[in-house]
C-alpha atoms as a PDB file:
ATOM      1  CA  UNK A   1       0.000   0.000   0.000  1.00  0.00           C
ATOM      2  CA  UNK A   2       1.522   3.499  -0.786  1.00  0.00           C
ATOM      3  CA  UNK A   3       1.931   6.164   1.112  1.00  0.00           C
ATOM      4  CA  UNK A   4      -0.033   9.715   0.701  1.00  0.00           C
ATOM      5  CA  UNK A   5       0.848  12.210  -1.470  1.00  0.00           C
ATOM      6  CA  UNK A   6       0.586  15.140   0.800  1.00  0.00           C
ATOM      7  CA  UNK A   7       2.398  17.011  -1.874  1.00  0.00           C
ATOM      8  CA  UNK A   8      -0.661  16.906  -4.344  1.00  0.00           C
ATOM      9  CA  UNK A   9      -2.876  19.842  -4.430  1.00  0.00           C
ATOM     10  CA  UNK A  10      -6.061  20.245  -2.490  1.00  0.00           C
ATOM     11  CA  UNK A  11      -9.444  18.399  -4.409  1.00  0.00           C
ATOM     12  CA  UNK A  12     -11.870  20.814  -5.244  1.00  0.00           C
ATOM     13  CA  UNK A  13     -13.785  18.912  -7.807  1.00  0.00           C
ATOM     14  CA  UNK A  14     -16.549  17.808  -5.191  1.00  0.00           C
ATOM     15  CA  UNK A  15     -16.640  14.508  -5.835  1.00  0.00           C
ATOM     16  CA  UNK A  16     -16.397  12.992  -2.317  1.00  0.00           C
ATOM     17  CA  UNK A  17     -18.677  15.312  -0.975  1.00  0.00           C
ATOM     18  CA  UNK A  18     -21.724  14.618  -3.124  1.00  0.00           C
ATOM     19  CA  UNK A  19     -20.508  11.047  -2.671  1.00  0.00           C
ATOM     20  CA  UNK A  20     -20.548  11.464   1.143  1.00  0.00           C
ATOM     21  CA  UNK A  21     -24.837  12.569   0.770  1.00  0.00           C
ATOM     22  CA  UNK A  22     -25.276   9.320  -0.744  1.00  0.00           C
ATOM     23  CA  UNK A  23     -26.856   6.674   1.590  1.00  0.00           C
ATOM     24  CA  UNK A  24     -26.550   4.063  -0.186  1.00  0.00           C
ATOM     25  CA  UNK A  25     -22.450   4.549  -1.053  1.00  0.00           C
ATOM     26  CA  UNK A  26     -20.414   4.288   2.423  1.00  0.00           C
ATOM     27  CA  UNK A  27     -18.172   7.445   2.134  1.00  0.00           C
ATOM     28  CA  UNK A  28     -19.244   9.728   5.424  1.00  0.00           C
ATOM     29  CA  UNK A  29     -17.951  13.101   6.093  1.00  0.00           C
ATOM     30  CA  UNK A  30     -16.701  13.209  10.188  1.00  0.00           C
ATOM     31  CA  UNK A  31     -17.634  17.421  10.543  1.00  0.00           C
ATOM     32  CA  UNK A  32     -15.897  17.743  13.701  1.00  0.00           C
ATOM     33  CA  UNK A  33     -12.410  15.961  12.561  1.00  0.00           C
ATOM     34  CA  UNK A  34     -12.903  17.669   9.013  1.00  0.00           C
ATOM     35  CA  UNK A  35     -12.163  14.153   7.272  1.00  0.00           C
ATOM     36  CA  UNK A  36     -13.662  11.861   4.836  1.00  0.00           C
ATOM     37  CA  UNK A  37     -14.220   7.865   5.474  1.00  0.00           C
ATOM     38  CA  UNK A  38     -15.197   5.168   3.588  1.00  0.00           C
ATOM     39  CA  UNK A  39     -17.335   3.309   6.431  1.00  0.00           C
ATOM     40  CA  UNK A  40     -17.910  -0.873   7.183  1.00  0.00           C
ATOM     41  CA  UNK A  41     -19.445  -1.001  10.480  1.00  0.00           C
ATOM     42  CA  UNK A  42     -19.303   1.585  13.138  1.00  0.00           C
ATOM     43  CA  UNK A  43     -15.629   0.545  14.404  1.00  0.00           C
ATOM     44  CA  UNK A  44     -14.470  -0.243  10.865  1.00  0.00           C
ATOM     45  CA  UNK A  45     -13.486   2.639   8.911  1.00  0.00           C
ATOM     46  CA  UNK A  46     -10.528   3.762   6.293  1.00  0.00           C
ATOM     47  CA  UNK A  47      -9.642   7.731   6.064  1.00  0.00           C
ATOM     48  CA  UNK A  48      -9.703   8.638   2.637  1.00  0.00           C
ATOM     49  CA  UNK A  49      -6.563  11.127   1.897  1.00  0.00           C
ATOM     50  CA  UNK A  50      -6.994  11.525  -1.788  1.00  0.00           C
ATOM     51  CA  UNK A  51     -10.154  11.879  -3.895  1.00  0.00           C
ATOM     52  CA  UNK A  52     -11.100   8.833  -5.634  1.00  0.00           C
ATOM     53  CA  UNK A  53     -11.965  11.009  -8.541  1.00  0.00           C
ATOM     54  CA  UNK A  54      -9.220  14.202  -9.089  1.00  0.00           C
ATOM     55  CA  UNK A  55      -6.762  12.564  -6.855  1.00  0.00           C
ATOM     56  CA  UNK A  56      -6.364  15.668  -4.906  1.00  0.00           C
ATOM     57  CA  UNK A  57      -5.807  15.861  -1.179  1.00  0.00           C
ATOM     58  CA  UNK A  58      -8.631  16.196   0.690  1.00  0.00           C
ATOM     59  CA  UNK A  59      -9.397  19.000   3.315  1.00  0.00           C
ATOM     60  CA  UNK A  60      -7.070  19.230   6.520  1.00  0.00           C
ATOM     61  CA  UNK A  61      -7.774  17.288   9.028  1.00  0.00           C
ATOM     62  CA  UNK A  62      -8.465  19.015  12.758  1.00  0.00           C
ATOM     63  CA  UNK A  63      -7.494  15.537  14.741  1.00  0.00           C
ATOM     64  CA  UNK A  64      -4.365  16.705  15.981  1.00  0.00           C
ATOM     65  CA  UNK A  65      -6.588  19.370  17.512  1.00  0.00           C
ATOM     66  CA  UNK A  66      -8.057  16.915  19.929  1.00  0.00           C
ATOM     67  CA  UNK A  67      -4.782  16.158  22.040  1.00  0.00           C
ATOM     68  CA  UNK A  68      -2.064  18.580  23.589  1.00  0.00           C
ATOM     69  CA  UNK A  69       1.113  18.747  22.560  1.00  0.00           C
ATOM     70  CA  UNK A  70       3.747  17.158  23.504  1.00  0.00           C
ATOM     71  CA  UNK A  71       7.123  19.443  24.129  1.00  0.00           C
ATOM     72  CA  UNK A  72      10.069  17.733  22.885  1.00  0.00           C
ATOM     73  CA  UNK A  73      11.447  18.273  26.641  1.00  0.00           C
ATOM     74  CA  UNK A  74       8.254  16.438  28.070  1.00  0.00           C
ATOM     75  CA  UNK A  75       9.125  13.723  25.664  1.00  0.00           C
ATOM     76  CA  UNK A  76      13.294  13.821  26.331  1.00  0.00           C
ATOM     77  CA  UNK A  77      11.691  13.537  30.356  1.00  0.00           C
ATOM     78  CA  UNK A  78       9.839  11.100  30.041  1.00  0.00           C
ATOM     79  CA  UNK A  79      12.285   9.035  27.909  1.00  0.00           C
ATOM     80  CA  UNK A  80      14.995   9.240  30.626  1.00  0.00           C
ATOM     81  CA  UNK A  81      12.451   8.371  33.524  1.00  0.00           C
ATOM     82  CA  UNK A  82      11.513   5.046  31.708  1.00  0.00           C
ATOM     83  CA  UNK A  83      15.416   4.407  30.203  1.00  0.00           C
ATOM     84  CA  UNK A  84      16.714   2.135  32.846  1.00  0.00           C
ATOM     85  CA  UNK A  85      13.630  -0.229  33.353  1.00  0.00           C
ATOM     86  CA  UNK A  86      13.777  -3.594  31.676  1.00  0.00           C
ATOM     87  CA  UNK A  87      11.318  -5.529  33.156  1.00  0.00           C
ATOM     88  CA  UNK A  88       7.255  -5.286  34.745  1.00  0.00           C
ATOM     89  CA  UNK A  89       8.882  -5.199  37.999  1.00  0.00           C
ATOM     90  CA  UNK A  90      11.057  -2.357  37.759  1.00  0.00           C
ATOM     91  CA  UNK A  91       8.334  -0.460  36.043  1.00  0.00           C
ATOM     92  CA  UNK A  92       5.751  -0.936  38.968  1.00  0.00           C
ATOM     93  CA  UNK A  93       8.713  -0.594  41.212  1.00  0.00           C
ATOM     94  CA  UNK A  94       9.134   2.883  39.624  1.00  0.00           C
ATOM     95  CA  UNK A  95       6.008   4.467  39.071  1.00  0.00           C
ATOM     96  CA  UNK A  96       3.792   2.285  41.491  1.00  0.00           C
ATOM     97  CA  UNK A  97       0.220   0.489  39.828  1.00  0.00           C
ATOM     98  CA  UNK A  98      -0.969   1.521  36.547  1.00  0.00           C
ATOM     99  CA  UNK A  99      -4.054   3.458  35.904  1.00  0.00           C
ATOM    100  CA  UNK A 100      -5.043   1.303  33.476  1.00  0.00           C
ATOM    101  CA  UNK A 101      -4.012  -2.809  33.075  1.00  0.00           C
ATOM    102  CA  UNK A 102      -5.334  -4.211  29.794  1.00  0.00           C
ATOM    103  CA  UNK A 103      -4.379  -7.956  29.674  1.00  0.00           C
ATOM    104  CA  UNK A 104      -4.524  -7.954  25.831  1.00  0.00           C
ATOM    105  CA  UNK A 105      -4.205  -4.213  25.251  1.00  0.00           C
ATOM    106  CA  UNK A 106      -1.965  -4.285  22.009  1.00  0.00           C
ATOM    107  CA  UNK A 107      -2.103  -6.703  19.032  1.00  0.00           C
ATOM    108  CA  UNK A 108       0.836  -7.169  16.438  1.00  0.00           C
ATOM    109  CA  UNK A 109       0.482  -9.147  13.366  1.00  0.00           C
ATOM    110  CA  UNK A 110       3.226  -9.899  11.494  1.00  0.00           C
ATOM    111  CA  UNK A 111       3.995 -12.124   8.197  1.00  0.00           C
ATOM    112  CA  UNK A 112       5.604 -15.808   8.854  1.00  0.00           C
ATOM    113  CA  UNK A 113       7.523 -17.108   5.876  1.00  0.00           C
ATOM    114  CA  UNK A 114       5.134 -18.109   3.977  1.00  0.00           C
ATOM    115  CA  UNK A 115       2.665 -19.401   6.274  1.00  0.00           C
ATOM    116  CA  UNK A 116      -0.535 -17.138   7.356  1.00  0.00           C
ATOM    117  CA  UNK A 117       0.437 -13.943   9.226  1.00  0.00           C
ATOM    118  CA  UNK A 118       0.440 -14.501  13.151  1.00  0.00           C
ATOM    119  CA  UNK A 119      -0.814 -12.290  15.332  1.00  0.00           C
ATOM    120  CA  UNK A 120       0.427 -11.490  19.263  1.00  0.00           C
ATOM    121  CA  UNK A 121      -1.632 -10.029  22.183  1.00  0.00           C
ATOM    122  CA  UNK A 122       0.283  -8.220  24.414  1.00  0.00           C
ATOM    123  CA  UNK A 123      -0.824  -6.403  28.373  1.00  0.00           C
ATOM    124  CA  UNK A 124      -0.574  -3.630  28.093  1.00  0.00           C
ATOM    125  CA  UNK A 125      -0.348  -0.803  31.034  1.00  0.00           C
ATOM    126  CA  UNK A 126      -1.361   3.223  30.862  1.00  0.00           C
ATOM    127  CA  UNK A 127      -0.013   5.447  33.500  1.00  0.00           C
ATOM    128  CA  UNK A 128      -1.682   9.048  32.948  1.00  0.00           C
ATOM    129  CA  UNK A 129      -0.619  10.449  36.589  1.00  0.00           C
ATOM    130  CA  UNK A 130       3.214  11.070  35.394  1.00  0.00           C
ATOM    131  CA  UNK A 131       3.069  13.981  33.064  1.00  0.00           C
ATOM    132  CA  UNK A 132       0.360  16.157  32.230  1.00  0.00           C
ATOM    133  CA  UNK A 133       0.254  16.227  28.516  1.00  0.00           C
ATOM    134  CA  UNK A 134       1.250  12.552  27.588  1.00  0.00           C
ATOM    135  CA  UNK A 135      -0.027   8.862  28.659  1.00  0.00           C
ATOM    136  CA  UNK A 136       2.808   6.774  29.254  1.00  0.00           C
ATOM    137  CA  UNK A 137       2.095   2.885  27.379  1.00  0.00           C
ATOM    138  CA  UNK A 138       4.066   0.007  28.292  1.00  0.00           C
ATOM    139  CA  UNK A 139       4.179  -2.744  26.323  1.00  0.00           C
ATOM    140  CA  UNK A 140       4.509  -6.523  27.886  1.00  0.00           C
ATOM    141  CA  UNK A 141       6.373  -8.928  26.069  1.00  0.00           C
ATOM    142  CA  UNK A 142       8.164 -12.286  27.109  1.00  0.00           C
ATOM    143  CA  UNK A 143       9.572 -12.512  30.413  1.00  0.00           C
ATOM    144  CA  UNK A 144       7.989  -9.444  31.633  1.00  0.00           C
ATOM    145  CA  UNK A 145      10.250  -7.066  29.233  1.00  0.00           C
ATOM    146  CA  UNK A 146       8.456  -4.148  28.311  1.00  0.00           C
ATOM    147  CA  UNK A 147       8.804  -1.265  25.994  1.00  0.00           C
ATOM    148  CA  UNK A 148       7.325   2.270  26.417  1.00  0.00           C
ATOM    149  CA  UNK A 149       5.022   4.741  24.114  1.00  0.00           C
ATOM    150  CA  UNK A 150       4.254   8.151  24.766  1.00  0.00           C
ATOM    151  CA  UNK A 151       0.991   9.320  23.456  1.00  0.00           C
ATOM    152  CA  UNK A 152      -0.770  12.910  23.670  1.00  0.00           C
ATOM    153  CA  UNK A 153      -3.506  12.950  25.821  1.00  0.00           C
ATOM    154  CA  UNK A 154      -7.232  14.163  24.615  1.00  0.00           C
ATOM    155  CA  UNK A 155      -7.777  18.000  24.922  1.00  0.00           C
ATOM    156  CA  UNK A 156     -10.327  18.559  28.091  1.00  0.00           C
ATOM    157  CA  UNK A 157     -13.787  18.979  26.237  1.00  0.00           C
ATOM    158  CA  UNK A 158     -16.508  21.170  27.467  1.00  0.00           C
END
């Protein structure tokens, strides 16, 4: 699958918005994120980044203005708090229980020669008390070694 084109110019043909009024074709407009899906069921959905018809970008999307931003020395801090832990045991050890324990929070599927792709659960852990702008993940692998995420947290909604 290719990557966007985010160097194409912005669609202005219309296409994917008269296609988007159409119940019975499954392209929906999302007005609040300012994006354009094509729609399975309610949790499956592709964004479309290119008009099907011009090939033009579509409009910008406003997601990144539902989470804060992250400051590149939030992100250096948080990276050195989590450096020296290895295991489960030294993260608990160092940041006490997790606000969140998922037992199969994370999923990775991967190819296998050429065999069926296999697919891996993996706990997963969110603590959201140790900085106030990012959600710390940690990943659980074999023998209790983790590795560490840092995601924005959601903007505080009215």
């Amino acid at each position: 699958m290719s990557k966007p084109n985010f160097e194409a110019p912005r669609c202005e043909c219309g296409t994917l918005e008269a296609l988007s009024k159409e119940p019975s074709i499954p392209i929906v407009f999302d007005a609040e994120l300012n994006e354009y899906n094509i729609v399975g069921t309610p949790l499956q959905q592709v964004l479309i980044y290119h008009c099907i018809f011009c090939g033009g970008q579509t409009p910008a999307s406003r997601r990144e203005e539902l989470f804060m931003h992250v400051t590149r020395e939030e992100f250096e801090r948080l990276k050195k708090a989590t450096s020296g832990l290895r295991t489960l045991d030294d993260v608990v050890g160092a940041f006490g229980p997790p606000d969140f324990d998922h037992p199969a929070g994370i999923s990775s599927t991967e190819p296998v020669g050429l065999g069926p792709p296999r697919t891996t659960n993996f706990r997963q852990m969110t603590f959201s008390a140790l900085s106030d702008t990012a959600n710390v993940y940690v990943a659980i692998g074999l023998n209790d070694k983790v590795q560490f995420s840092f995601t924005p947290k959601p903007v505080a909604r009215d």
